[in-house]
N, C-alpha and C. Protein backbone atom coordinates (compact mmCIF):
# COMPACT_ATOMS: atom_id res chain seq x y z
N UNK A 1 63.57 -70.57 -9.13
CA UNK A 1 62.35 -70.18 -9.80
C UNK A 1 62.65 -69.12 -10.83
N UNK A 2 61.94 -69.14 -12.11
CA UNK A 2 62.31 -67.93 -12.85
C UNK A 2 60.68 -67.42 -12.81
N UNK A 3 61.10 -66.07 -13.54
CA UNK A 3 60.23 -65.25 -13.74
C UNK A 3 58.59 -65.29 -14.37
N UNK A 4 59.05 -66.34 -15.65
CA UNK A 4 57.86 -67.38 -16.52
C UNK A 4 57.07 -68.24 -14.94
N UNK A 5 57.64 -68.62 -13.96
CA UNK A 5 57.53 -69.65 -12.98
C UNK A 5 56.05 -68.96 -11.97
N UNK A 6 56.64 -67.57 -11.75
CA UNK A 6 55.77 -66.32 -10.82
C UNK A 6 55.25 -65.42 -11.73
N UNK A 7 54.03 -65.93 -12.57
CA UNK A 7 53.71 -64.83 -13.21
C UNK A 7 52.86 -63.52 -12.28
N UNK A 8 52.55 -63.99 -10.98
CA UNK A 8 51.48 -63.14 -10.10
C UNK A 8 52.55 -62.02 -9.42
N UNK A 9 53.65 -62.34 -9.42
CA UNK A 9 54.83 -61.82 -9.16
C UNK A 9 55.03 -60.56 -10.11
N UNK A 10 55.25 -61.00 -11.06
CA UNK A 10 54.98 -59.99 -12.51
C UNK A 10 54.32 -59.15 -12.36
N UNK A 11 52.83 -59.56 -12.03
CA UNK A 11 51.78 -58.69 -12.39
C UNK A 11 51.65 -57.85 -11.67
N UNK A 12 52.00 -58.13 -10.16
CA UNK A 12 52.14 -57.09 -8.69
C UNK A 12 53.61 -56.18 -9.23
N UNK A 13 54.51 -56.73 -9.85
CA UNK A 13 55.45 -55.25 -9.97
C UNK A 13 55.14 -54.45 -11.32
N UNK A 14 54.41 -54.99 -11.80
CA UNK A 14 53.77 -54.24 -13.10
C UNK A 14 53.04 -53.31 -12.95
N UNK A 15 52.14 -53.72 -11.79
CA UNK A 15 50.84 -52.41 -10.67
C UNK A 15 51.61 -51.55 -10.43
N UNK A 16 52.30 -52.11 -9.42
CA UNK A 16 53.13 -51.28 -8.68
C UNK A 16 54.25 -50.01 -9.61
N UNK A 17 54.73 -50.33 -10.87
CA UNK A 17 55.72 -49.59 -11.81
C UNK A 17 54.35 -48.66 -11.95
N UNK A 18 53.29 -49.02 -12.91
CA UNK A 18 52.08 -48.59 -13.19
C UNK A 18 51.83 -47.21 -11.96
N UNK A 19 51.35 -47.71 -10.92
CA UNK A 19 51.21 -47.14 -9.98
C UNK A 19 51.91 -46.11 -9.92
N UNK A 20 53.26 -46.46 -8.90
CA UNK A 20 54.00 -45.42 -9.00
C UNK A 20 54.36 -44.04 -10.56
N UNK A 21 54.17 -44.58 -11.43
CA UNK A 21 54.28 -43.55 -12.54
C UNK A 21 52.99 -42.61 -12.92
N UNK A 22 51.79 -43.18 -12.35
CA UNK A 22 50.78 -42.56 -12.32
C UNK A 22 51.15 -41.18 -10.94
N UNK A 23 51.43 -42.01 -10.06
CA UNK A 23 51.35 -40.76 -9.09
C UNK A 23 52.46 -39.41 -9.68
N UNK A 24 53.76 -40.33 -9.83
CA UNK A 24 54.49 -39.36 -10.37
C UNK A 24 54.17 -38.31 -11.45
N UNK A 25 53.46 -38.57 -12.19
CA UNK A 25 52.79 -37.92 -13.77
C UNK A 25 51.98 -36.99 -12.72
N UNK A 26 50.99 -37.22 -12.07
CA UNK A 26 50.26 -36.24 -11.36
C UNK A 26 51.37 -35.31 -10.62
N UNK A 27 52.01 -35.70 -9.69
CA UNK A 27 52.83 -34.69 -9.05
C UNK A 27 53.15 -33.55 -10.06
N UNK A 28 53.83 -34.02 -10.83
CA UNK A 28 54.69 -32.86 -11.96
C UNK A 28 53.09 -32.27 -12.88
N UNK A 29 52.54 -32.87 -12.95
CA UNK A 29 50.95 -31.69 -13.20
C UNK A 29 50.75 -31.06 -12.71
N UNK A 30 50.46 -31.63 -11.11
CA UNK A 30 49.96 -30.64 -10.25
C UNK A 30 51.00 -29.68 -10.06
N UNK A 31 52.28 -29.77 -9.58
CA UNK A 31 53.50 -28.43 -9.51
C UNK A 31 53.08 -27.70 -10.81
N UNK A 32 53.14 -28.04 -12.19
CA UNK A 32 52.93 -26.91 -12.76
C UNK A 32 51.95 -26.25 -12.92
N UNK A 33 50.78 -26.60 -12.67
CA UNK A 33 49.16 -26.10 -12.36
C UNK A 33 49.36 -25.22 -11.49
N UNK A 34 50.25 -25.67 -10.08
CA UNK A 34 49.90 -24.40 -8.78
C UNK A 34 51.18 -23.33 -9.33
N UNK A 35 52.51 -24.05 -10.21
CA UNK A 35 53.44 -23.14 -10.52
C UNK A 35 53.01 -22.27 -11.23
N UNK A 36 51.51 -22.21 -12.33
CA UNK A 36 51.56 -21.40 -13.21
C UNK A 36 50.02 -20.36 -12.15
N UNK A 37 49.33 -20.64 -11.94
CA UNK A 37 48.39 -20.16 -11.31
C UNK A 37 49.21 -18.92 -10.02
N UNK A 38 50.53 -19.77 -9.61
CA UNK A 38 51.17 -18.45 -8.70
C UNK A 38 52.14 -17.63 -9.79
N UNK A 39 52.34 -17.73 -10.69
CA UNK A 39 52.98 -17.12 -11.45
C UNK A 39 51.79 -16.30 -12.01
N UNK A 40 50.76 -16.43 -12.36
CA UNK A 40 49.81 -15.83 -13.09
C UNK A 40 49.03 -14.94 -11.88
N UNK A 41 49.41 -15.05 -10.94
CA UNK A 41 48.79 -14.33 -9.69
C UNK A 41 49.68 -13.10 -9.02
N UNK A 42 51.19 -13.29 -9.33
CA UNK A 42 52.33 -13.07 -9.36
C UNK A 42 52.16 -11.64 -10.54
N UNK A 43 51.66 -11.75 -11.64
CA UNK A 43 52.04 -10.76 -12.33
C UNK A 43 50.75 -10.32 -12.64
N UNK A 44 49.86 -10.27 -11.54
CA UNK A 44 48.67 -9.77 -12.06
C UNK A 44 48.47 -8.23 -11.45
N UNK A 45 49.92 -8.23 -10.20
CA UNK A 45 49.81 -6.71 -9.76
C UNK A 45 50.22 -5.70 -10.96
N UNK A 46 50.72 -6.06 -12.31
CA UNK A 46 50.71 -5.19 -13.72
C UNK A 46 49.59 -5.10 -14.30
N UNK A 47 48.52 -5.61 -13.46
CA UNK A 47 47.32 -5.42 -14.77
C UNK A 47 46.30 -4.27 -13.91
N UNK A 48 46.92 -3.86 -12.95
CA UNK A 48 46.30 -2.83 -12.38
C UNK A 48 46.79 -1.57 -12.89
N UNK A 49 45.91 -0.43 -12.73
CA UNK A 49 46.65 0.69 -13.57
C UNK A 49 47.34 1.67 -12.97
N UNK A 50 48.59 1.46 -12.73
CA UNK A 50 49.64 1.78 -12.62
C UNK A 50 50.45 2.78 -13.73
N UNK A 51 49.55 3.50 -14.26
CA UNK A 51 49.89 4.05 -15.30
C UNK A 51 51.51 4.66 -15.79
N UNK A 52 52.08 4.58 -16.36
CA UNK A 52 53.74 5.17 -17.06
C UNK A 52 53.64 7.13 -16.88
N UNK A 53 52.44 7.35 -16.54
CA UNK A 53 52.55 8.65 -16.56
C UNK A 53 52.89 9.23 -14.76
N UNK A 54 52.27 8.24 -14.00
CA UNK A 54 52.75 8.45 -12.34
C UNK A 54 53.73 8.43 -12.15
N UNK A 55 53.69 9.33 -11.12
CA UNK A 55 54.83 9.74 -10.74
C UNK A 55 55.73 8.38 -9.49
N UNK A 56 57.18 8.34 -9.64
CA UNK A 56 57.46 7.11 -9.06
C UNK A 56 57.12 7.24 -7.45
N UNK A 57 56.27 7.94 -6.98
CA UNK A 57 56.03 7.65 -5.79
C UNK A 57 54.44 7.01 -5.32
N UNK A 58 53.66 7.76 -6.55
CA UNK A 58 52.19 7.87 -6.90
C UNK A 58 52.71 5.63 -7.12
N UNK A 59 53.45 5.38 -8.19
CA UNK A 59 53.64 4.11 -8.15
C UNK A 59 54.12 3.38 -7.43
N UNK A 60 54.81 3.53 -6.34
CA UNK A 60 55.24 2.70 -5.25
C UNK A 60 54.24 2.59 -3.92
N UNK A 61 53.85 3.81 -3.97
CA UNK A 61 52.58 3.68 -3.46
C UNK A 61 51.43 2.52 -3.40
N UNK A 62 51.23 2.67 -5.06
CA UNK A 62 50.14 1.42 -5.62
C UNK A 62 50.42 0.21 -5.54
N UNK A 63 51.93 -0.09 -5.53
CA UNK A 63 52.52 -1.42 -5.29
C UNK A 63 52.30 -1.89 -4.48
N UNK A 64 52.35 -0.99 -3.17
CA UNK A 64 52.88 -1.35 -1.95
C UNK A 64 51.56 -1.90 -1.66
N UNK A 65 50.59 -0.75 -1.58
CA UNK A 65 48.93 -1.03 -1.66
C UNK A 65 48.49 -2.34 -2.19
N UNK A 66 48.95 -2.38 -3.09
CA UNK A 66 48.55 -3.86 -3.23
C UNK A 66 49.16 -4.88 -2.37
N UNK A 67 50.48 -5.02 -2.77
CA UNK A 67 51.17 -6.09 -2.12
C UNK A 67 50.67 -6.21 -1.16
N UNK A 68 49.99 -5.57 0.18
CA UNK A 68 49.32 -5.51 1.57
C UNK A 68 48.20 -6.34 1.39
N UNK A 69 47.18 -5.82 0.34
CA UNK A 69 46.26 -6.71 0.15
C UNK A 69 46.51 -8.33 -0.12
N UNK A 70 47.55 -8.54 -1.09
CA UNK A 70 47.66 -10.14 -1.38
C UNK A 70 48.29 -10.31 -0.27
N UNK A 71 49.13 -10.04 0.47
CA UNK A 71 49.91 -10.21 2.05
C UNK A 71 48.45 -10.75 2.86
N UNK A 72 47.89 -9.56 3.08
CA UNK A 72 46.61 -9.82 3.89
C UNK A 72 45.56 -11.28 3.59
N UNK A 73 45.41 -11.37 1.90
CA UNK A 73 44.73 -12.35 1.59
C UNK A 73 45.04 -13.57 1.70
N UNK A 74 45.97 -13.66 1.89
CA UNK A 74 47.14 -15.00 1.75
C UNK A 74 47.47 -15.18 3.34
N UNK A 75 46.70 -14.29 3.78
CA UNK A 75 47.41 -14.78 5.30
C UNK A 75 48.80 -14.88 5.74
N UNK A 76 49.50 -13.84 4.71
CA UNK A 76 51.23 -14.18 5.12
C UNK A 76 51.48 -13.51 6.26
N UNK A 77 51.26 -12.64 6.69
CA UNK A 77 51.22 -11.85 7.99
C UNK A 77 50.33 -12.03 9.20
N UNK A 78 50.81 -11.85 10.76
CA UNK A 78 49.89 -12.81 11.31
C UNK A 78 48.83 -11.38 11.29
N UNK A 79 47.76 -11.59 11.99
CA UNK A 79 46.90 -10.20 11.60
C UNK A 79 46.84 -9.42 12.71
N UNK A 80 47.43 -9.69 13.56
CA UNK A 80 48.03 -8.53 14.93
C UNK A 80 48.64 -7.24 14.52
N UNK A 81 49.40 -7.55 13.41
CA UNK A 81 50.23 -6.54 12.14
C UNK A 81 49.90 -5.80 11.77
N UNK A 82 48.28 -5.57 11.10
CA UNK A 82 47.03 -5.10 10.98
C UNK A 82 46.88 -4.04 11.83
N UNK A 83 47.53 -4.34 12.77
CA UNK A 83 46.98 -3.00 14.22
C UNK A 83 47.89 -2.06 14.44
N UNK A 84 47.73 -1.06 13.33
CA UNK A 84 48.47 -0.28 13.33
C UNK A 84 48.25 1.22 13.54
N UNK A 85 49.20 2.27 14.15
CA UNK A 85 48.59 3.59 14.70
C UNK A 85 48.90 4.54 13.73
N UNK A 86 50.13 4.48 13.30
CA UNK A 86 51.05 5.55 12.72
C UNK A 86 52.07 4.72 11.61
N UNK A 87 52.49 5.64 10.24
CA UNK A 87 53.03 4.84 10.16
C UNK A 87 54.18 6.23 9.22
N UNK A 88 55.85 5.99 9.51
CA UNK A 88 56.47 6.67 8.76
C UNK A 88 57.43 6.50 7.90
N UNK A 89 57.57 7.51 6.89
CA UNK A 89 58.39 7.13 6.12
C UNK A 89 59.92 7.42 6.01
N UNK A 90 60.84 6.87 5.32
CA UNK A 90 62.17 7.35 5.49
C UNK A 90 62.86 6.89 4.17
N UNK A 91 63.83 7.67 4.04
CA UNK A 91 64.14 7.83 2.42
C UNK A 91 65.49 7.85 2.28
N UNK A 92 66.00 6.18 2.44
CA UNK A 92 67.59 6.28 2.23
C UNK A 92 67.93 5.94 1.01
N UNK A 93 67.57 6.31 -0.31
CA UNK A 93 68.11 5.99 -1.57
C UNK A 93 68.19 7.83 -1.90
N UNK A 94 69.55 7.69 -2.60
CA UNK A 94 70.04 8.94 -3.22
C UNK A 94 68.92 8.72 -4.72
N UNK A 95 69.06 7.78 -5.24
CA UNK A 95 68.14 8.18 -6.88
C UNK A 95 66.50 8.05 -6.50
N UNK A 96 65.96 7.87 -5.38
CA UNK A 96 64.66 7.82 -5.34
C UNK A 96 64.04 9.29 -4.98
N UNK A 97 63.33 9.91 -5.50
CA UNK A 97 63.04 11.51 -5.12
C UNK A 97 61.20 11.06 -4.93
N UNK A 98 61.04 11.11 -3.63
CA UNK A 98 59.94 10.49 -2.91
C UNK A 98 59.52 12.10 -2.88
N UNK A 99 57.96 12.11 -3.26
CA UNK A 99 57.31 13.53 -2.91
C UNK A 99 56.62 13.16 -1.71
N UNK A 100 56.11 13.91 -0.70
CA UNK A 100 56.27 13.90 0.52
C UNK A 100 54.50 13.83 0.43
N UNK A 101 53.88 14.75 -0.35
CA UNK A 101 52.44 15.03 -0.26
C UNK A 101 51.84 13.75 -0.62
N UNK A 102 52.85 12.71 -1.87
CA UNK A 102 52.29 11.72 -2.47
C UNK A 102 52.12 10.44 -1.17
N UNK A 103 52.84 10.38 -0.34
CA UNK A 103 52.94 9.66 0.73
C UNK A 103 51.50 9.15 1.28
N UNK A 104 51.21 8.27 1.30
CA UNK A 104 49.71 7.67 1.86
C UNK A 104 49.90 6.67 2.81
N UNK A 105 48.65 6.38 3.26
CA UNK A 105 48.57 5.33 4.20
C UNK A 105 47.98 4.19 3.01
N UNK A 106 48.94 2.94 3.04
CA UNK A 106 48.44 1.94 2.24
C UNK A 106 47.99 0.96 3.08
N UNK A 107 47.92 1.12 4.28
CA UNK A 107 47.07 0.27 5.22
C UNK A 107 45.64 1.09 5.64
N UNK A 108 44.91 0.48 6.58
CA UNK A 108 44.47 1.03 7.64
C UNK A 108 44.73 1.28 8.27
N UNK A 109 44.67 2.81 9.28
CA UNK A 109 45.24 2.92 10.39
C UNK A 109 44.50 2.87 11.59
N UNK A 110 44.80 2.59 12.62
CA UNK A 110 43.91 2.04 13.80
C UNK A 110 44.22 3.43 14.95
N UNK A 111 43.16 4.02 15.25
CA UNK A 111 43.49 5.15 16.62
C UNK A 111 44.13 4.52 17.87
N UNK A 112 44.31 3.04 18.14
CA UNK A 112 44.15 2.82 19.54
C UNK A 112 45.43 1.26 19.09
N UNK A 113 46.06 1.66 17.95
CA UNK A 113 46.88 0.55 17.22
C UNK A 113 47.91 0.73 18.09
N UNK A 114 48.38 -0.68 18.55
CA UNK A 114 49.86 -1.35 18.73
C UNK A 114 50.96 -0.65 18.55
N UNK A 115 51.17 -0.72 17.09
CA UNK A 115 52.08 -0.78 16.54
C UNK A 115 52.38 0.69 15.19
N UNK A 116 53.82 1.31 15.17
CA UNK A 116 54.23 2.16 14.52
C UNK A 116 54.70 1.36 13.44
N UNK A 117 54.11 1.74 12.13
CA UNK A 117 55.12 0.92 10.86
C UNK A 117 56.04 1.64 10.09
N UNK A 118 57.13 1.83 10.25
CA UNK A 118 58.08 2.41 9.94
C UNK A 118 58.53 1.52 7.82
N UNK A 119 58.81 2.48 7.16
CA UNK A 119 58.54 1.96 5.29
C UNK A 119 59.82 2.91 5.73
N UNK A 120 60.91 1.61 5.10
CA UNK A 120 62.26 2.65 5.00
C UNK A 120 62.74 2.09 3.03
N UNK A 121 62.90 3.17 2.49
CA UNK A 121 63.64 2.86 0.98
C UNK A 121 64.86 3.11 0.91
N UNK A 122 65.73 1.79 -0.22
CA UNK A 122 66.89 1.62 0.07
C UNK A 122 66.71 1.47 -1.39
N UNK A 123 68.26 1.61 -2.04
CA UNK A 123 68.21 1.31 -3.43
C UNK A 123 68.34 -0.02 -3.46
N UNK A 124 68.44 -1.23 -4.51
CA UNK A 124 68.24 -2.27 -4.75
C UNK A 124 69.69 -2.21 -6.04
N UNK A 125 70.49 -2.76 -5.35
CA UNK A 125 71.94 -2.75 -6.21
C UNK A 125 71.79 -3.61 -7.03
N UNK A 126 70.92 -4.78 -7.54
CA UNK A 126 71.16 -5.55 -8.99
C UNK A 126 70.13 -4.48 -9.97
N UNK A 127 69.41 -3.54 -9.59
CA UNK A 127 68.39 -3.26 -10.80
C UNK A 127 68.35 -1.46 -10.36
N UNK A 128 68.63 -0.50 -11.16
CA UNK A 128 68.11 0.60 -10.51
C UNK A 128 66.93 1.32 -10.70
N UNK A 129 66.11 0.41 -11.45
CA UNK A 129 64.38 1.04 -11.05
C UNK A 129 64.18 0.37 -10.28
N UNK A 130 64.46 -0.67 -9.67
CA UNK A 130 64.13 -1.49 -8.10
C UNK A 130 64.38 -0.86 -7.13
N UNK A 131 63.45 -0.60 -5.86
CA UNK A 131 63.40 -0.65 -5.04
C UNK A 131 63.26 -1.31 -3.62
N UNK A 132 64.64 -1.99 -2.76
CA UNK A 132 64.18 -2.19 -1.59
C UNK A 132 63.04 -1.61 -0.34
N UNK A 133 62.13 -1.69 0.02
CA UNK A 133 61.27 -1.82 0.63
C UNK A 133 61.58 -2.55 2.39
N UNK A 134 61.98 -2.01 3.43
CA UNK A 134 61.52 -2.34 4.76
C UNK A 134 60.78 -2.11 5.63
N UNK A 135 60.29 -2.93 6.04
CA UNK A 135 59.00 -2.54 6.70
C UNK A 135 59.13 -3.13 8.35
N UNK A 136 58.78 -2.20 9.11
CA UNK A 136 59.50 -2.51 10.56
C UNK A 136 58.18 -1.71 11.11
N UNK A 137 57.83 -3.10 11.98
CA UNK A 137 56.87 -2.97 13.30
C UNK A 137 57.26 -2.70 14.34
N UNK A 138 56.88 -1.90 15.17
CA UNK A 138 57.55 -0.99 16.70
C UNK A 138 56.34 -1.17 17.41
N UNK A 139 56.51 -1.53 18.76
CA UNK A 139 55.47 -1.71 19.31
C UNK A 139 55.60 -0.34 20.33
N UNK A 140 54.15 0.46 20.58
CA UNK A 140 54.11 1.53 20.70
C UNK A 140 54.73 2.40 22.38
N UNK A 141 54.56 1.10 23.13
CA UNK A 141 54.62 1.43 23.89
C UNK A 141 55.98 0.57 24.47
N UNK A 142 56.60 -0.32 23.88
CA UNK A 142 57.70 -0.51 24.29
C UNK A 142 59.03 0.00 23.57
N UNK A 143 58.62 0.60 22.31
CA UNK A 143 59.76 0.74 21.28
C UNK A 143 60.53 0.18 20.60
N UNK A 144 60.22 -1.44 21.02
CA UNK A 144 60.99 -2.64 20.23
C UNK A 144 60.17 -2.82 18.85
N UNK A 145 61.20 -3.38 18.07
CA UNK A 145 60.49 -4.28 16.71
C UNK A 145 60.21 -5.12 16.97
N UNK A 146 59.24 -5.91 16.46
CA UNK A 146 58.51 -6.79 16.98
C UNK A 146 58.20 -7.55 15.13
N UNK A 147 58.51 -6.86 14.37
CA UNK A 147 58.70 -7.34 13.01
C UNK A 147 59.01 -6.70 12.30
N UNK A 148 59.76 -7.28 11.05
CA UNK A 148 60.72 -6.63 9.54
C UNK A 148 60.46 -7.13 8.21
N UNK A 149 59.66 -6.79 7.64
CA UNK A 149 59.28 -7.41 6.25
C UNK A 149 60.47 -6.70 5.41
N UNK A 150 61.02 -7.52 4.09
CA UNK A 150 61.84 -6.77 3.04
C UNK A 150 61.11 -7.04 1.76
N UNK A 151 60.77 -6.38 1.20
CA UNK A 151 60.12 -6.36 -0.87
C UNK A 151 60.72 -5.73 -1.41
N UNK A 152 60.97 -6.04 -2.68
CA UNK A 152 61.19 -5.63 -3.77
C UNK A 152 60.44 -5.14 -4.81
N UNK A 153 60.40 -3.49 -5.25
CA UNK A 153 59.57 -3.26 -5.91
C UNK A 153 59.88 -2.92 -7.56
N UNK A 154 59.54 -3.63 -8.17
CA UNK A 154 60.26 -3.10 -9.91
C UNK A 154 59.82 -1.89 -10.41
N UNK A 155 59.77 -1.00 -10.78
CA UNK A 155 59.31 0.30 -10.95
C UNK A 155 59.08 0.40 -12.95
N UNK A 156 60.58 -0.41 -13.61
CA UNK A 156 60.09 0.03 -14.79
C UNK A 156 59.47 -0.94 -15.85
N UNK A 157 58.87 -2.32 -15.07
CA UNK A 157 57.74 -3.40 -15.95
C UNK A 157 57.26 -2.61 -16.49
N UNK A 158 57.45 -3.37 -17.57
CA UNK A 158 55.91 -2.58 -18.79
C UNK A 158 54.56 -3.14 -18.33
N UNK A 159 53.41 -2.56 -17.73
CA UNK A 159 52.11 -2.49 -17.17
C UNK A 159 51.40 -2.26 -17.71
C-alpha cells in the first residue's frame, strides 16, 4: 500500500504532528510566563526601600524581613517554624561589622515558642558584598536542630 492508497492514515498523523506541536508551543509559553513572573517576583525585594544610605545591617535586616515574608507566603517553610521564642545572632564574617542595637526580630516571636532561631553570618567567597545567611532551628527543650535554612544576601544591587 502506499501513502496516496491511506489517505485517512495521512490525515490522523497530520492531527497528531499538529497536535503534538500545539502542546509543545504552549509548554515553552507557559515556562516562560511562570519563568518571567518568578523572575519579576524575584527582584521585586529591590523595589522596597532599602535605601544606599543604611547602614549594612539596617539592610540585611530588611532583606531578611522580607525574605521571611515571601518564605511564609509561598509556604516554603512548614509553619511549625513560625513558633518561635528567641532568636540569636552570631557574627562569623571578619568584613561584616554588624551593629548590635540594629539587630531586630524579623519574625514574630512567640512567649511559649518551640523553637530558638539561631541567624549565623558567614562571608560568601564568590561576591564580597554577599552575604551567607544560616538559619538554624533548636528545639527548646531538647537542644537539637530540628532545621537549617542557607540565603544569600547581595548587599550592593542597585535598589
Amino acid at each position: 500500500m502506499t501513502s496516496d492508497a491511506n489517505p485517512l492514515i495521512n490525515q490522523e498523523i497530520k492531527k497528531k504532528s499538529f497536535s503534538f506541536k500545539r502542546v509543545f508551543l504552549s509548554v515553552i509559553f507557559l515556562s516562560f510566563f511562570i519563568g518571567a513572573i518568578f523572575f519579576i517576583e524575584e527582584d521585586q525585594v529591590f523595589l522596597e526601600d532599602f535605601s544606599s544610605t543604611s547602614s549594612t545591617t539596617t539592610t540585611l535586616m530588611s532583606l531578611m524581613k522580607y525574605d521571611f515574608q515571601k518564605l511564609k507566603k509561598s509556604n516554603s517553610l512548614p509553619p511549625t517554624l513560625y513558633n518561635v521564642k528567641q532568636i540569636q545572632f552570631f557574627n562569623r564574617s571578619e568584613s561584616l561589622n554588624l551593629e548590635k542595637n540594629k539587630l531586630e526580630n524579623f519574625i514574630n516571636l512567640k512567649q511559649a515558642g518551640k523553637f530558638k532561631l539561631t541567624v549565623e553570618f558567614y562571608p560568601f567567597p564568590e561576591d564580597e558584598s554577599a552575604h551567607l545567611v544560616q538559619f538554624n532551628w533548636i528545639n527548646v527543650k531538647t537542644k537539637d536542630k530540628v532545621w537549617e535554612v542557607n540565603r544569600v544576601y547581595k548587599l550592593n544591587q542597585k535598589r
